[in-house]
C-alpha atoms as a PDB file:
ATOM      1  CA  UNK A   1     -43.662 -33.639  75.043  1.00  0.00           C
ATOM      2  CA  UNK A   2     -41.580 -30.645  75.579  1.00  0.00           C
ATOM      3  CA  UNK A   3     -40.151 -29.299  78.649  1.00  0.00           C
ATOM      4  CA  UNK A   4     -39.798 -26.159  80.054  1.00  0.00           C
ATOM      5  CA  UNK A   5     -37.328 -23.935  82.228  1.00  0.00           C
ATOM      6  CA  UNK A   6     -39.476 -21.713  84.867  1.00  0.00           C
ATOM      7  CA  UNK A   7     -37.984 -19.437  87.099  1.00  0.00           C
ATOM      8  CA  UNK A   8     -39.552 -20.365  90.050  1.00  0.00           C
ATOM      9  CA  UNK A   9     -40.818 -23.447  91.334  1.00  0.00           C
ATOM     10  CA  UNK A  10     -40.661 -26.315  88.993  1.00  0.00           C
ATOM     11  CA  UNK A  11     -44.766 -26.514  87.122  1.00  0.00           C
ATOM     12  CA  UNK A  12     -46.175 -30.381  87.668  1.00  0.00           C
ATOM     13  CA  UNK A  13     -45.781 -32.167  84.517  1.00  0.00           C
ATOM     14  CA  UNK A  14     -49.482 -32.426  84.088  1.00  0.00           C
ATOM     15  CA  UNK A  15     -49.334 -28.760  83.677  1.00  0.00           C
ATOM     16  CA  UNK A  16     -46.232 -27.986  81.089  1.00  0.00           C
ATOM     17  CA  UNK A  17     -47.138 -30.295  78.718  1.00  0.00           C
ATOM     18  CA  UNK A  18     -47.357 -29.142  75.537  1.00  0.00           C
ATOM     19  CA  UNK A  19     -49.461 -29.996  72.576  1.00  0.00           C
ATOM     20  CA  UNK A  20     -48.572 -32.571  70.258  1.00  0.00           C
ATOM     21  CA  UNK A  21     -47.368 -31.741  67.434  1.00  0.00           C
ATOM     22  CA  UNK A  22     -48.097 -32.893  64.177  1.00  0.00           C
ATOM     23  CA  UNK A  23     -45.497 -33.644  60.758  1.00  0.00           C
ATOM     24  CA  UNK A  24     -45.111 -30.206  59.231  1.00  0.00           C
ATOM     25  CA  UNK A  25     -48.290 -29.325  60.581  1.00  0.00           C
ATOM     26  CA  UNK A  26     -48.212 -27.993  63.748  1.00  0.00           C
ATOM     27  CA  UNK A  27     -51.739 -27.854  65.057  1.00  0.00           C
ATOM     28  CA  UNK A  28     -52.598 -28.951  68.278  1.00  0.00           C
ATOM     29  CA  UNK A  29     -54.249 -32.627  68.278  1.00  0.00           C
ATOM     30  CA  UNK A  30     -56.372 -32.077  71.839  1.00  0.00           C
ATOM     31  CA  UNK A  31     -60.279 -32.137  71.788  1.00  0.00           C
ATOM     32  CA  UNK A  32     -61.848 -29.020  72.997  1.00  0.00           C
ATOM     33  CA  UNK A  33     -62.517 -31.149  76.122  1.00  0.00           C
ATOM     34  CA  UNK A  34     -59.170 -32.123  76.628  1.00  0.00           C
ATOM     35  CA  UNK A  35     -57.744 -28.457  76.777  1.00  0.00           C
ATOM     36  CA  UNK A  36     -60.521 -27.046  78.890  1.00  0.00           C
ATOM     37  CA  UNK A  37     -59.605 -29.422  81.783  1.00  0.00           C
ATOM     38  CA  UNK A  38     -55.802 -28.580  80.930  1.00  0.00           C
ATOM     39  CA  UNK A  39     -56.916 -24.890  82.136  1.00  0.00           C
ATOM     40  CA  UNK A  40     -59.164 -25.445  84.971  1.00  0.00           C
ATOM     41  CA  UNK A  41     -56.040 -27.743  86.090  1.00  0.00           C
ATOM     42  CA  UNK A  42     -53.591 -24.953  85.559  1.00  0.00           C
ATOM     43  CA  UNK A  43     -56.116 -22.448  87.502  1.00  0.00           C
ATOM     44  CA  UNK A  44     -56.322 -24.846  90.130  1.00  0.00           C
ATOM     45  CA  UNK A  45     -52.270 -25.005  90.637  1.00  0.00           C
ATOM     46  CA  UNK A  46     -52.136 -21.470  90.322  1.00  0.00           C
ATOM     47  CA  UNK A  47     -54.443 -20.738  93.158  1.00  0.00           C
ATOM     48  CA  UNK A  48     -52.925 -22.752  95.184  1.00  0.00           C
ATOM     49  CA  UNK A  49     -49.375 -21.313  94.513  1.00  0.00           C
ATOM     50  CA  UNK A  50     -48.197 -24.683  93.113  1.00  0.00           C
ATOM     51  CA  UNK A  51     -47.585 -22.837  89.546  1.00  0.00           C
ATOM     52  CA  UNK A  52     -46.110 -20.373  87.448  1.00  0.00           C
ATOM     53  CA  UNK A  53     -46.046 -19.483  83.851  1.00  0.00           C
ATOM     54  CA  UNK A  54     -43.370 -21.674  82.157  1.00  0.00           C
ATOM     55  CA  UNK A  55     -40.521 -20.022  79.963  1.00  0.00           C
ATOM     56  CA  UNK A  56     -39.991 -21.704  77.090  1.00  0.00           C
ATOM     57  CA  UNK A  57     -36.114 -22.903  76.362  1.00  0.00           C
ATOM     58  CA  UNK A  58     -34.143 -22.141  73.541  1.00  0.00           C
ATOM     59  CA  UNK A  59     -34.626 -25.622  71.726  1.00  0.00           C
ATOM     60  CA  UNK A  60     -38.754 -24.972  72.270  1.00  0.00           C
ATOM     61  CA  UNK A  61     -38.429 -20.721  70.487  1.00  0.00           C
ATOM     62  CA  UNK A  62     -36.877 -22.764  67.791  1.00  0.00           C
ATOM     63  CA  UNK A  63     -39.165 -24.894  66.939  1.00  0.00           C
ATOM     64  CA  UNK A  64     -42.561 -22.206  67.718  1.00  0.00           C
ATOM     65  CA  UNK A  65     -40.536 -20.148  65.257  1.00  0.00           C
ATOM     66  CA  UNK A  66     -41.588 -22.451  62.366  1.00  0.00           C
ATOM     67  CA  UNK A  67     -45.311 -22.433  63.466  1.00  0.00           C
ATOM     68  CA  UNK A  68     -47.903 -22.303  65.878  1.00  0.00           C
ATOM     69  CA  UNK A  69     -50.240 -24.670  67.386  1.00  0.00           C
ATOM     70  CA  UNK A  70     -52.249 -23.129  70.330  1.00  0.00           C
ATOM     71  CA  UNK A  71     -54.988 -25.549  71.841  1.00  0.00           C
ATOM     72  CA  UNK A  72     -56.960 -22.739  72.852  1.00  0.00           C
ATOM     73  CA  UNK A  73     -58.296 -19.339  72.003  1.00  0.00           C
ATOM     74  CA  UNK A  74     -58.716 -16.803  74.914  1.00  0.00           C
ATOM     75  CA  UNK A  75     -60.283 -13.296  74.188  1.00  0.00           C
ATOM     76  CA  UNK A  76     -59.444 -11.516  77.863  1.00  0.00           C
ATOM     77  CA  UNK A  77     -59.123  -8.168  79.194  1.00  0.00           C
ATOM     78  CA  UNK A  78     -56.517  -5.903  78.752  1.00  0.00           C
ATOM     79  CA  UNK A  79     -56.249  -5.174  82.303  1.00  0.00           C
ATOM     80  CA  UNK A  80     -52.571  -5.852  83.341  1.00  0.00           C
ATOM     81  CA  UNK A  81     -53.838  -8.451  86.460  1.00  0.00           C
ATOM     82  CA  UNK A  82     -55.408 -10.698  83.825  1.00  0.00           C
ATOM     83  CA  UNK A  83     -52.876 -12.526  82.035  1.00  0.00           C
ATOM     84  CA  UNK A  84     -54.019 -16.082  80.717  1.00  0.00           C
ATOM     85  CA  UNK A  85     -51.016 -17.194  80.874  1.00  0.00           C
ATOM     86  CA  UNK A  86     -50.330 -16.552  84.281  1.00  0.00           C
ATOM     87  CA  UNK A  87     -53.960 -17.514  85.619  1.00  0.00           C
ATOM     88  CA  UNK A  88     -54.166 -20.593  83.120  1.00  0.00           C
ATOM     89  CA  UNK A  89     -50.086 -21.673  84.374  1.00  0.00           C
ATOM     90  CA  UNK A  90     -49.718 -22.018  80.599  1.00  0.00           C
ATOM     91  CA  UNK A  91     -46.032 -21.267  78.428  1.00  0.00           C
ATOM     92  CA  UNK A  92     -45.327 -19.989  75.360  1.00  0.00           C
ATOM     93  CA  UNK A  93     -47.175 -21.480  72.235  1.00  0.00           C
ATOM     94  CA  UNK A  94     -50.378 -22.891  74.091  1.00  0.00           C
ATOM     95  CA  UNK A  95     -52.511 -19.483  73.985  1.00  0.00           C
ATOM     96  CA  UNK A  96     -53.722 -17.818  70.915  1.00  0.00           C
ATOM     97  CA  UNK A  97     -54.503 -14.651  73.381  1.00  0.00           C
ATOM     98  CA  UNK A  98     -57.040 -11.685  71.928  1.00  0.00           C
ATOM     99  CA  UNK A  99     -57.021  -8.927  74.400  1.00  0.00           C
ATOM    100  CA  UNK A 100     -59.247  -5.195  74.837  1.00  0.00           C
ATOM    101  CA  UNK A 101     -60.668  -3.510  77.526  1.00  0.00           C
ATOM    102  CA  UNK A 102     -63.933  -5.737  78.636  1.00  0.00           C
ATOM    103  CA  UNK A 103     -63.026  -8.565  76.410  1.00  0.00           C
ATOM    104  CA  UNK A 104     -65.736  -7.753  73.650  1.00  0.00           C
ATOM    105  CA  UNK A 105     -64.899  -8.627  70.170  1.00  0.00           C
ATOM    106  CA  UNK A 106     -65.199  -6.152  67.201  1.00  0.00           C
ATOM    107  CA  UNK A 107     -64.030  -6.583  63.690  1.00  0.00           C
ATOM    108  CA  UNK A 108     -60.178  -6.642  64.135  1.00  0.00           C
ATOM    109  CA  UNK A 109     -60.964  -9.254  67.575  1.00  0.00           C
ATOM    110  CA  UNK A 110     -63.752 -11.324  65.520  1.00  0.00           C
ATOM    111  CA  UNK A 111     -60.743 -11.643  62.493  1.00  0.00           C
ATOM    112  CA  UNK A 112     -58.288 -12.885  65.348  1.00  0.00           C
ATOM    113  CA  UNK A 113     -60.607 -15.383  66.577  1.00  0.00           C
ATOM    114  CA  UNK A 114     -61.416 -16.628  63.208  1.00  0.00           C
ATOM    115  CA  UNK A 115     -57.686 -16.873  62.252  1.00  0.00           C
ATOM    116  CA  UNK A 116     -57.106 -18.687  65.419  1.00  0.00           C
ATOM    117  CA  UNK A 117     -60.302 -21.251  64.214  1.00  0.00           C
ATOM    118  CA  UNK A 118     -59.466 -21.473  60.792  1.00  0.00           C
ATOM    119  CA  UNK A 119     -55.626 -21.418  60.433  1.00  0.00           C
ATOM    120  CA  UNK A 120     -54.044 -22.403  63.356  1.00  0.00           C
ATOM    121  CA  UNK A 121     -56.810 -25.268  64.308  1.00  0.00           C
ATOM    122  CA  UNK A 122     -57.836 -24.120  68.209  1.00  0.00           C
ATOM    123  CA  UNK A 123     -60.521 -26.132  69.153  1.00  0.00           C
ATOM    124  CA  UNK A 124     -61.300 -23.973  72.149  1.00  0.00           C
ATOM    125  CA  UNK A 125     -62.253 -20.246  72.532  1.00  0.00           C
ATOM    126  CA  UNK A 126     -62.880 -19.001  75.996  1.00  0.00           C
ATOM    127  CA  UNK A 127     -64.328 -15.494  77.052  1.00  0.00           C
ATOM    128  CA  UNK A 128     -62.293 -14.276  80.085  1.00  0.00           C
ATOM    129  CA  UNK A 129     -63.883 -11.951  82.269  1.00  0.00           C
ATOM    130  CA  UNK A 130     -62.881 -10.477  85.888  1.00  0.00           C
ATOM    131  CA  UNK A 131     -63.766  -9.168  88.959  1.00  0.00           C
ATOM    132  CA  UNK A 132     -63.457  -4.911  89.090  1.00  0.00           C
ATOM    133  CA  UNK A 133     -63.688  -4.647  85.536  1.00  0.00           C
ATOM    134  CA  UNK A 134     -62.991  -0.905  84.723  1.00  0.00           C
ATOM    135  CA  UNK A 135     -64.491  -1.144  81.637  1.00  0.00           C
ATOM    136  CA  UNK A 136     -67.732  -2.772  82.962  1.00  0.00           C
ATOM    137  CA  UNK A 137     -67.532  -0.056  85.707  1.00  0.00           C
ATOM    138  CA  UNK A 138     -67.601   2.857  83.234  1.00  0.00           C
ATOM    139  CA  UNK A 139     -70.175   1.113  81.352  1.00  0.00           C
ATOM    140  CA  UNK A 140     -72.278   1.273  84.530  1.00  0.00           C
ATOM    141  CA  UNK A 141     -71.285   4.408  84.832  1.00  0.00           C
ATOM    142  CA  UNK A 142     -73.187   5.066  81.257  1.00  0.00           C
ATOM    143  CA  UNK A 143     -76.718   3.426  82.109  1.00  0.00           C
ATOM    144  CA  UNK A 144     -76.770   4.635  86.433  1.00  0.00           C
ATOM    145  CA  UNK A 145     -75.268   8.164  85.392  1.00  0.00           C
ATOM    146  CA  UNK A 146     -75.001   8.883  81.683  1.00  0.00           C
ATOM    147  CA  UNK A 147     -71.478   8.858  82.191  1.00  0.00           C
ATOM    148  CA  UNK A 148     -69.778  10.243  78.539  1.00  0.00           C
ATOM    149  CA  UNK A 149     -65.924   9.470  78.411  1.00  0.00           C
ATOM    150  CA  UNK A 150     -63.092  11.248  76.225  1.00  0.00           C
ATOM    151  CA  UNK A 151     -61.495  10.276  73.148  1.00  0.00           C
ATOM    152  CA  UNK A 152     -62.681   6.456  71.959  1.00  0.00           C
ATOM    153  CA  UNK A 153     -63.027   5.521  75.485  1.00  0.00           C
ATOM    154  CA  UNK A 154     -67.505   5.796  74.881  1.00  0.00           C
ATOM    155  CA  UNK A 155     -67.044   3.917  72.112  1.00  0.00           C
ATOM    156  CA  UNK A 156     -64.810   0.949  73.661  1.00  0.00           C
ATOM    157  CA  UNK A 157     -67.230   1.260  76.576  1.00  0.00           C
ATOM    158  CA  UNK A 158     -70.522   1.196  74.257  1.00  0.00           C
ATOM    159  CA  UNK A 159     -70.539  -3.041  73.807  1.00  0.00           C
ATOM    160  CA  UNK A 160     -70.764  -3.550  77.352  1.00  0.00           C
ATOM    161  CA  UNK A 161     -73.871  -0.985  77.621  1.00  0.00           C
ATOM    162  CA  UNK A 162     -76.399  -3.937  77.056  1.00  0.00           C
ATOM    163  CA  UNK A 163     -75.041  -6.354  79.438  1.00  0.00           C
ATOM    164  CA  UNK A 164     -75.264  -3.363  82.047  1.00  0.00           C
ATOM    165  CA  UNK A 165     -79.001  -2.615  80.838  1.00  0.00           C
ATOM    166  CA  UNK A 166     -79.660  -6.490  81.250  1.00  0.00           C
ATOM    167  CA  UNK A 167     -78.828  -7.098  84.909  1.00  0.00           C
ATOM    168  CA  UNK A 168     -79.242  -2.692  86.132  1.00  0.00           C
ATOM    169  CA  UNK A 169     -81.834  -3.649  88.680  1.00  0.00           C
ATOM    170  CA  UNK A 170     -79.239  -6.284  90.267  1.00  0.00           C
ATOM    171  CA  UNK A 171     -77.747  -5.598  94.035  1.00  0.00           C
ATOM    172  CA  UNK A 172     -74.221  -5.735  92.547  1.00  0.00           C
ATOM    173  CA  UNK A 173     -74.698  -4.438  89.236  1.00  0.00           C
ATOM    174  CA  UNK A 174     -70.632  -4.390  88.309  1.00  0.00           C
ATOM    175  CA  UNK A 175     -70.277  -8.200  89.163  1.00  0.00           C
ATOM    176  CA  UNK A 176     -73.871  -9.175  87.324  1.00  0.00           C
ATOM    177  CA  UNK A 177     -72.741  -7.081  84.618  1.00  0.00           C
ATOM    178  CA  UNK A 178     -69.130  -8.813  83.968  1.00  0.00           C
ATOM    179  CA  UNK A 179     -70.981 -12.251  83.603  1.00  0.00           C
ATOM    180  CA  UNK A 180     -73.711 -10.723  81.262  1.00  0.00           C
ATOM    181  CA  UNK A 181     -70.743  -9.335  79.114  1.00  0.00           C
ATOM    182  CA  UNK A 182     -68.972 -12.704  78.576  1.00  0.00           C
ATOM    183  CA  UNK A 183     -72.188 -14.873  78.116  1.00  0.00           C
ATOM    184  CA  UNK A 184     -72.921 -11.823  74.906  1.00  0.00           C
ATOM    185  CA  UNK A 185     -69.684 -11.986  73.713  1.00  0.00           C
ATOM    186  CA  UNK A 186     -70.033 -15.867  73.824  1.00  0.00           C
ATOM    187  CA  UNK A 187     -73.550 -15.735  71.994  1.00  0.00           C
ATOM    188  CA  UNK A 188     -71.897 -13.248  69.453  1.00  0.00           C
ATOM    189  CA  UNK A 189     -68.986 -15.734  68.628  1.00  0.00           C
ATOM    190  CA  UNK A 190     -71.486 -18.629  68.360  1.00  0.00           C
ATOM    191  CA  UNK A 191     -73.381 -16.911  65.552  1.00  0.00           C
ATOM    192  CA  UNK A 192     -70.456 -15.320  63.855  1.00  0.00           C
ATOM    193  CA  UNK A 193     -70.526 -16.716  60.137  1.00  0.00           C
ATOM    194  CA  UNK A 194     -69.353 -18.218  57.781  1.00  0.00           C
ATOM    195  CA  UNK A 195     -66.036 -19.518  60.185  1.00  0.00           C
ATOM    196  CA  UNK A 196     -66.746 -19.940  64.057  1.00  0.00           C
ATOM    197  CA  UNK A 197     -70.357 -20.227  63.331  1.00  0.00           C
ATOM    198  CA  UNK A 198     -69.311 -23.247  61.298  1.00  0.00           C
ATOM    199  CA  UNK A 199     -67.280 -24.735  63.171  1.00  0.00           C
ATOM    200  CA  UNK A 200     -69.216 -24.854  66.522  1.00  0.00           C
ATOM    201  CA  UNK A 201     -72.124 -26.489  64.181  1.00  0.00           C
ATOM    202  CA  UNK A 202     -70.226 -28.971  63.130  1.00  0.00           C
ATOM    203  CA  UNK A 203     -68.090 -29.802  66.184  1.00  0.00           C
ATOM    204  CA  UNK A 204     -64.563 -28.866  65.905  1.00  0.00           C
ATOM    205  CA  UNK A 205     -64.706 -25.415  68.536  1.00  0.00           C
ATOM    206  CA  UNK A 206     -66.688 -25.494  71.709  1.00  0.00           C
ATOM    207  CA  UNK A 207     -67.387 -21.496  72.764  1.00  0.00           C
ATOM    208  CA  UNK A 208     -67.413 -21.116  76.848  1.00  0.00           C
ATOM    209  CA  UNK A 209     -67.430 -17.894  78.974  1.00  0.00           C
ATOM    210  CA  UNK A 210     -65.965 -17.725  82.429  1.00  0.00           C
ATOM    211  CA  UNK A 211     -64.696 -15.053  85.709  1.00  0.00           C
ATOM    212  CA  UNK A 212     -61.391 -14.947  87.101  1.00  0.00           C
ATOM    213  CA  UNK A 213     -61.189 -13.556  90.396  1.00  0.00           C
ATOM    214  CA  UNK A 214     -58.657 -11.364  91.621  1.00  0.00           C
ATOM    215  CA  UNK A 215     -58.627 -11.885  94.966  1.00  0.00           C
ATOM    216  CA  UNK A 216     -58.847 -15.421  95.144  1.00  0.00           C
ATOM    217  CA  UNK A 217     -57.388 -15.857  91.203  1.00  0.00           C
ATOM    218  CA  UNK A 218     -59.862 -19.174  90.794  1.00  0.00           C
ATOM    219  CA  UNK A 219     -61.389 -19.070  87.120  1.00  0.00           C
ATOM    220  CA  UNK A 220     -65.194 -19.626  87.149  1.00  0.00           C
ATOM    221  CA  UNK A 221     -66.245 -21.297  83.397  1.00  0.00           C
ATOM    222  CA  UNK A 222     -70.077 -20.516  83.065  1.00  0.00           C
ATOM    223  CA  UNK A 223     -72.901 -22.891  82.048  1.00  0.00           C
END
């Protein structure tokens, strides 16, 4: 177990422990199970204000700069209220983090997810979505307007065009729309071969979507 110095109000044990750590091998031994409920514990301290994101100490940068062992995989937003760390009250080393604009994966994000599967051994991967999504709002903007956007803005928008098509007739299309997006992005990882495809058949990497809210920063995971 390694401990960590925060900068604000000391983070319950529970919550700053880090993985273990194997013998020139540093992958993370926790089941898929076993790091979800490290999360929704996290999200649950840092709603309350009980929380913060640890800092690692010198002693702990040492030894992450020999290796990695993340217990889970996040693919989030890039929007700058959305940091895992922060809403997950997780440090430095726990978080193999892939973020864009309406947390969609293409080729680069699919390559990142499959590193974090197949090299660094994450049994998790989680598809973070959030309330007042601009990129889910432009996309809306595309199917309720026919919106067109500037440079590779369309294109970053484009993934999220389906989800928006899939829930258009509901009352609050932007909030219907950011759940649509994860549960797609969470079907596309699920049939990604040869690598995540593989490993969710065979049981090492459980695939689950969920909303954090940004006014009351609670983390809904999806069935």
């Amino acid at each position: 177990m390694h401990a960590f110095a925060c900068g604000c109000a000391a983070v319950p044990a529970t919550f700053a422990a880090a993985p273990v750590w194997s013998a020139g091998v540093p992958k993370t031994t926790l089941t898929a199970d076993q790091g979800l409920a490290l999360l929704k514990e996290g999200n649950a301290a840092f709603v309350k204000g009980e929380a913060c994101t640890p800092t690692a100490g010198l002693a702990r940068l040492d030894e992450l700069a020999k290796g990695q062992g993340p217990f889970a995989t996040i693919i989030g937003c890039a929007d700058s209220r959305t940091a895992p760390e922060h809403f997950f009250s997780r440090g430095v080393g726990e978080l193999f983090v892939v973020r864009v604009a309406g947390n969609t994966v293409d080729t680069a994000g699919l390559g990142s997810v499959e590193y974090g599967v197949a090299a660094l051994g994450t049994p998790l991967i989680v598809v973070l979505g959030h309330t007042h999504c601009g990129a889910v709002s432009a996309a809306v903007k595309v199917v309720k307007e026919n919106a067109a956007y500037p440079g590779h803005i369309g294109d970053m928008v484009a993934p999220i065009v389906p989800a928006v098509k899939s829930v258009a007739k509901e009352a609050d299309v932007v909030a219907a729309a950011t759940e649509a997006n994860v549960r797609r992005t969470v079907a596309q990882l699920q049939k990604a071969k040869p690598i995540v495809a593989k490993a969710v058949v065979e049981g090492k990497v459980k695939i689950v979507g969920a909303v954090c809210n940004l006014e009351t920063r609670a983390v809904t995971f999806l069935s």
